[in-house]
C-alpha atoms as a PDB file:
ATOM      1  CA  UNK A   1     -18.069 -28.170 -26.497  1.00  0.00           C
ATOM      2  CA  UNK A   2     -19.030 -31.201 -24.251  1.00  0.00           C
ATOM      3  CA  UNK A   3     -22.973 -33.032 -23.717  1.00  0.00           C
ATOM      4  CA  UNK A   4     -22.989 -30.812 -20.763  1.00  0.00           C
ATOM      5  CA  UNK A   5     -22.426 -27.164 -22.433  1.00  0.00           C
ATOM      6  CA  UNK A   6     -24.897 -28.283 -25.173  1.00  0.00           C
ATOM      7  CA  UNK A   7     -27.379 -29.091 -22.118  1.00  0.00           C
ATOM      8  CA  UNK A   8     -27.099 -25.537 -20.054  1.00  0.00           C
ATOM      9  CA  UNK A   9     -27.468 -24.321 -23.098  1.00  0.00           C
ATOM     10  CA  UNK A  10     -31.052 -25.459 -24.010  1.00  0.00           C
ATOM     11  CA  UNK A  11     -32.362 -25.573 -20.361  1.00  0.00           C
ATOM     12  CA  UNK A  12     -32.120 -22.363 -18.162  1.00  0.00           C
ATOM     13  CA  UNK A  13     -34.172 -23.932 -14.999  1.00  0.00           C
ATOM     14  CA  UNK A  14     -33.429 -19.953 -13.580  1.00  0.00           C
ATOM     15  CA  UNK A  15     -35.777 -18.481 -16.183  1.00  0.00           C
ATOM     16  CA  UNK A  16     -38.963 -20.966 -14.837  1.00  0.00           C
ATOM     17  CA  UNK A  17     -39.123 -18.314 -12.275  1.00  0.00           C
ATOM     18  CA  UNK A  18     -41.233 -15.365 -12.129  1.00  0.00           C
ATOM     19  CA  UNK A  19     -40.766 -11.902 -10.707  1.00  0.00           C
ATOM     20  CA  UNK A  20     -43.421 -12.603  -8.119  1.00  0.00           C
ATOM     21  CA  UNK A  21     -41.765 -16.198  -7.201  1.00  0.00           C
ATOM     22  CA  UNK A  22     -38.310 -14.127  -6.256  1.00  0.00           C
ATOM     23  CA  UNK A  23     -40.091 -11.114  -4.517  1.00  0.00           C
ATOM     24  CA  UNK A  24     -41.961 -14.150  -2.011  1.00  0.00           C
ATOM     25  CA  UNK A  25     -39.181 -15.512  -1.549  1.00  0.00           C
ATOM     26  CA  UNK A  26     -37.213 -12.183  -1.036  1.00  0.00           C
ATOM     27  CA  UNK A  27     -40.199 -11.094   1.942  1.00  0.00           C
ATOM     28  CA  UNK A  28     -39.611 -15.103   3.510  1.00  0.00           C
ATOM     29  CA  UNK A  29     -36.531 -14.200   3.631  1.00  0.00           C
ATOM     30  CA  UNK A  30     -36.436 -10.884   5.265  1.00  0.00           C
ATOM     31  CA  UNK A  31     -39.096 -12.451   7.347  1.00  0.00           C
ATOM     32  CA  UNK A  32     -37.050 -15.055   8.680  1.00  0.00           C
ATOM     33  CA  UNK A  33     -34.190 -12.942   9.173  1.00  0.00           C
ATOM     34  CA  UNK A  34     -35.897 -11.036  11.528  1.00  0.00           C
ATOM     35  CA  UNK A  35     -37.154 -13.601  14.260  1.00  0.00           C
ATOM     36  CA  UNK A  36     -35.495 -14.215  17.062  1.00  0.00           C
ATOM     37  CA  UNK A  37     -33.800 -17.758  16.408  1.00  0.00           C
ATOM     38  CA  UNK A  38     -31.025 -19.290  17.466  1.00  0.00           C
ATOM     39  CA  UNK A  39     -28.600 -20.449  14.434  1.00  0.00           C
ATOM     40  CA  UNK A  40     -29.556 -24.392  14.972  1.00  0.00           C
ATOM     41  CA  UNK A  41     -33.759 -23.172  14.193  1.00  0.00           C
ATOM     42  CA  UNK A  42     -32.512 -20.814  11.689  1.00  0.00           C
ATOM     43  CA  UNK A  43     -31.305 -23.737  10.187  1.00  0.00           C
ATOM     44  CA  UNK A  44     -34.007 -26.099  10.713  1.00  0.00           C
ATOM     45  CA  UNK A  45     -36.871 -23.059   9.206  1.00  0.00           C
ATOM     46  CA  UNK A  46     -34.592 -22.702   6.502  1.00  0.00           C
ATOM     47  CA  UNK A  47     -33.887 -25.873   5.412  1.00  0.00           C
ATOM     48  CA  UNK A  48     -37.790 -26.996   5.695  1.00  0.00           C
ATOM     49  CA  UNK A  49     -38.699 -24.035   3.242  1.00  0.00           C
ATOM     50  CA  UNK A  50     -36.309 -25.150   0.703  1.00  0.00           C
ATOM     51  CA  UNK A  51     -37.452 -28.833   1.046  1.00  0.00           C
ATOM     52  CA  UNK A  52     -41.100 -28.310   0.689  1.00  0.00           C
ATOM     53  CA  UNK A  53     -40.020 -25.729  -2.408  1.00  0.00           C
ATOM     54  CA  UNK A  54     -38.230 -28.514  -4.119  1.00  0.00           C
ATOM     55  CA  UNK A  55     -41.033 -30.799  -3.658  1.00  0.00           C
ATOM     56  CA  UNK A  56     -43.474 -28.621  -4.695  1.00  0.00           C
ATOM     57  CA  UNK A  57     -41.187 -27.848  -7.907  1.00  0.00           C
ATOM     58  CA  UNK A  58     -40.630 -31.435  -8.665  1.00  0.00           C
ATOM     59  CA  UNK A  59     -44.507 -32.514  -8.085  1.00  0.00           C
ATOM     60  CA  UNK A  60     -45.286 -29.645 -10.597  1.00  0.00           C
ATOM     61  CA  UNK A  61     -42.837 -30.375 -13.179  1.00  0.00           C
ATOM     62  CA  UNK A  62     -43.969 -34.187 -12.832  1.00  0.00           C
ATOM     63  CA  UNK A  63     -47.286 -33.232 -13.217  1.00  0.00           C
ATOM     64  CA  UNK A  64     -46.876 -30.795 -16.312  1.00  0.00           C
ATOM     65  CA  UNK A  65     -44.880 -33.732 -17.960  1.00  0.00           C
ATOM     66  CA  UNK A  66     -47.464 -36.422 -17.734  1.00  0.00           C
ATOM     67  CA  UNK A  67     -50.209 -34.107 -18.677  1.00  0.00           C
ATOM     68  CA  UNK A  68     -48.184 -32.836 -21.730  1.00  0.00           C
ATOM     69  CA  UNK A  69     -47.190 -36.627 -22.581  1.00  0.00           C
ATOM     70  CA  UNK A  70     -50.722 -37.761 -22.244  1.00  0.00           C
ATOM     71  CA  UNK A  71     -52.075 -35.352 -24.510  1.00  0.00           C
ATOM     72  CA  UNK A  72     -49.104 -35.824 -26.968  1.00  0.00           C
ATOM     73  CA  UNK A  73     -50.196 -39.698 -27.095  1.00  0.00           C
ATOM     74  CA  UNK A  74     -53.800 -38.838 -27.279  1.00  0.00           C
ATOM     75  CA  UNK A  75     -53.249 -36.588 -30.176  1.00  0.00           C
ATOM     76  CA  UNK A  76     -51.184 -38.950 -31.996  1.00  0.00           C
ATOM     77  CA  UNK A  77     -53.540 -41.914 -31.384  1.00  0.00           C
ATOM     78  CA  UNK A  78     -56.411 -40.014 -32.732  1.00  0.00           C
ATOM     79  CA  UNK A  79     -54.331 -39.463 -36.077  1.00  0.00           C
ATOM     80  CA  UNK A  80     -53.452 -43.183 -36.150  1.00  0.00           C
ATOM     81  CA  UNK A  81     -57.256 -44.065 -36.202  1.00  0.00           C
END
């Protein structure tokens, strides 16, 4: 078993999402499906959706992290003191 294997192993990035998550994004997609678009805007809608998700995936995960890490160091600097 390789670094990699041990890795998907640990981390399942797919389980971060909730039921409600893929039924929103299930309706956006019907939703988009149905408008009249040519396939170069279909495109274009479709590829701005999944850019502002990642961001908004990212800046969360960032977020979480440095609050969890701050709290982690303020936790073990009051047990220092």
């Amino acid at each position: 078993m390789d670094d990699t294997t041990i890795i998907k192993a640990k981390v399942d990035f797919s389980k971060g999402r909730s039921a409600e998550f893929n039924d929103a994004a299930r309706e956006l997609s019907d939703f988009i499906q149905s408008l009249d678009l040519d396939l170069t805007s279909h495109c274009k809608l479709t590829a701005l959706v999944l850019t502002q998700i990642n961001v908004a995936e990212r800046d969360a995960f960032v977020f979480g992290f440095n609050a969890a890490a701050k709290l982690m160091h303020d936790y073990h600097s009051d047990e220092m003191e």
